[in-house]
Protein backbone atom coordinates (compact mmCIF):
# COMPACT_ATOMS: atom_id res chain seq x y z
CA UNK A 1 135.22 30.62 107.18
CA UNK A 2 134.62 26.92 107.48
CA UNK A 3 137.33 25.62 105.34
CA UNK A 4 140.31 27.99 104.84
CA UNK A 5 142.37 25.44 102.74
CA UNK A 6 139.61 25.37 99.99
CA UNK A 7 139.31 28.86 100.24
CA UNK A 8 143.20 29.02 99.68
CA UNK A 9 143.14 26.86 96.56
CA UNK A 10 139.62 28.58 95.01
CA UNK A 11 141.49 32.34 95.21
CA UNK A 12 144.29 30.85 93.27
CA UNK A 13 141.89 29.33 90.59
CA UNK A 14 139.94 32.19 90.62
CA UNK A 15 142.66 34.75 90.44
CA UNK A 16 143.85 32.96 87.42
CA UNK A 17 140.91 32.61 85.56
CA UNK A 18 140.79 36.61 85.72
CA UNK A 19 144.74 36.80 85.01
CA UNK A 20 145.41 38.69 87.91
CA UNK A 21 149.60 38.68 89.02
CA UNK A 22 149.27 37.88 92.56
CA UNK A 23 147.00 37.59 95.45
CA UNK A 24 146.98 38.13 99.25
CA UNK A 25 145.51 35.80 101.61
CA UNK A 26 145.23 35.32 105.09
CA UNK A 27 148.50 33.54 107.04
CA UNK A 28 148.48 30.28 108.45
CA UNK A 29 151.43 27.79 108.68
CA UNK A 30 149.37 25.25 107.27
CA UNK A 31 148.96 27.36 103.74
CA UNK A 32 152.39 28.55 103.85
CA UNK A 33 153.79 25.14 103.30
CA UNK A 34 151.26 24.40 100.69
CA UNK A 35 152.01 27.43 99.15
CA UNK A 36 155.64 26.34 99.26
CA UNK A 37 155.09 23.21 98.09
CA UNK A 38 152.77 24.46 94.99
CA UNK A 39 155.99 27.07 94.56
CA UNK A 40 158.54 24.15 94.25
CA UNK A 41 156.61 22.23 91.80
CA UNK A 42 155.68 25.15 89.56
CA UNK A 43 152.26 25.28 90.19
CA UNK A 44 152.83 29.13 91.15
CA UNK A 45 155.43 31.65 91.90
CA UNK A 46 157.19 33.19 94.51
CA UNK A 47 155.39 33.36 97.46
CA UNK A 48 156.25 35.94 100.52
CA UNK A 49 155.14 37.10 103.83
CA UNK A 50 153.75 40.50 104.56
CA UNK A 51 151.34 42.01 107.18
CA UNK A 52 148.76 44.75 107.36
CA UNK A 53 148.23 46.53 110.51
CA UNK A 54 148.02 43.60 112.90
CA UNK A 55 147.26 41.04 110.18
CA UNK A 56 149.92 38.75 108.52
CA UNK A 57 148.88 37.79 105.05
CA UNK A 58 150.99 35.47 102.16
CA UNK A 59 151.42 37.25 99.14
CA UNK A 60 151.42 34.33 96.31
CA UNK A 61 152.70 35.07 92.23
CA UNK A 62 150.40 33.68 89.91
CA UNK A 63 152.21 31.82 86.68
CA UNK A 64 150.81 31.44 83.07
CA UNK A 65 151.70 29.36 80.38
CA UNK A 66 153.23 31.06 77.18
CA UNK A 67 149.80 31.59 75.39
CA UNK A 68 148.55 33.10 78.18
CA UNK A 69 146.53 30.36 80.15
CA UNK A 70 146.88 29.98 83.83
CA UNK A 71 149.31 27.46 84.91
CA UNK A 72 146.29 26.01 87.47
CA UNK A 73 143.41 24.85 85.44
CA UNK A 74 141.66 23.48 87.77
CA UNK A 75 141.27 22.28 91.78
CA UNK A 76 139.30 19.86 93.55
CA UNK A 77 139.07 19.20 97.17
CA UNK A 78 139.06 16.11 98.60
CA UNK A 79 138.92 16.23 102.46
CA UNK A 80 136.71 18.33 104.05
CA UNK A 81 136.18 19.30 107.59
CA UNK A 82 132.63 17.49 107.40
CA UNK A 83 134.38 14.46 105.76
CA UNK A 84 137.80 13.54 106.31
CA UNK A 85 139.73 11.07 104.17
CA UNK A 86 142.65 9.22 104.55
CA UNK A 87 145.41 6.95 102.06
CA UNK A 88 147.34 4.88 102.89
CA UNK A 89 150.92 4.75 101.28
CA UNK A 90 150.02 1.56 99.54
CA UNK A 91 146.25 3.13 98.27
CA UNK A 92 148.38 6.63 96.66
CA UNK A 93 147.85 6.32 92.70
CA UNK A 94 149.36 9.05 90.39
CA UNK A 95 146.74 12.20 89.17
CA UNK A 96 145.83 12.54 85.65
CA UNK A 97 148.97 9.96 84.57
CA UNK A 98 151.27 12.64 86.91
CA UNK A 99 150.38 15.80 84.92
CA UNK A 100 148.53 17.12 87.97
CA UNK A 101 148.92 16.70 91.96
CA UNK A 102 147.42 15.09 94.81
CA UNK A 103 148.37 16.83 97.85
CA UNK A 104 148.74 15.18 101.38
CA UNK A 105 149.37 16.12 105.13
CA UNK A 106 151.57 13.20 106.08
CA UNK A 107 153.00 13.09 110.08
CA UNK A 108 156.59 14.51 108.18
CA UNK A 109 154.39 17.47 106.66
CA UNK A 110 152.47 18.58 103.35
CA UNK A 111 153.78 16.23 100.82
CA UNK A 112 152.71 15.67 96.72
CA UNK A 113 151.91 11.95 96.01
CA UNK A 114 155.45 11.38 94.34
CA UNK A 115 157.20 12.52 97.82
CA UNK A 116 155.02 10.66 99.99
CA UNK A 117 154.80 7.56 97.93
CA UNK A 118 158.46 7.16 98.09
CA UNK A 119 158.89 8.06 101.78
CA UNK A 120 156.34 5.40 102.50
CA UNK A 121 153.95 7.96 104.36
CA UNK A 122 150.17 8.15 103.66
CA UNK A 123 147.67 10.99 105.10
CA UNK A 124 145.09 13.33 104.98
CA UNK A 125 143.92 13.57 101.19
CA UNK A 126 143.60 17.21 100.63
CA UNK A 127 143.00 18.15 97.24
CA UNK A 128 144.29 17.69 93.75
CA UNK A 129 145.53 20.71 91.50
CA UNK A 130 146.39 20.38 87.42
């Protein structure tokens, strides 16, 4: 696998478009706190540790919306390991008028826009969830 953070965020789209109520994927520390961060600002549920054999995995809840629609409509990557970008704190402009995310590795960690517009950081431009 070439890019395992766009793999990440296409299983959760995915998953939801078929309304499944969680998934597994494979652990790294670098989805875990994306995961964590996409758990803290309701973008999906609970998410846990677990292993299989030798492999560790993240087990991550999937949320829906009262009629039934997944909570993530859609994802789009930004950086990709054959084309990196990078913002500047100054360059970081709300998503969609803040009803979606932009998502950033900052030197202080994965960050949403919000957080790393007011701590004055800029980054990697990962992706953008709504």
């Amino acid at each position: 696998m070439n890019d395992p953070i766009g793999d990440f965020i296409i299983r959760i789209k995915n998953a939801g478009n078929v309304h499944k109520e969680e998934i597994s994927i494979p652990f790294s520390k670098m989805k875990l706190a994306i995961a964590e961060l996409l758990s803290a600002k309701g973008y999906i549920g609970a998410v846990t540790k677990g292993a299989k054999g030798n492999a560790k995995y993240l087990n991550v809840e999937l949320l829906y919306s009262g009629d039934g629609r997944p909570v993530v409509s859609g994802v789009r990557r930004m950086s990709k390991p054959s084309r990196r970008i990078y913002e500047g704190a100054k360059d970081i402009r709300r998503f969609r008028r803040g009803f979606g995310l932009s998502i950033f590795s900052t030197p202080k960690g994965i960050m949403a826009d919000v957080d790393a517009k007011k701590n004055n950081l800029g980054g990697e431009f990962l992706f953008n969830i709504w």
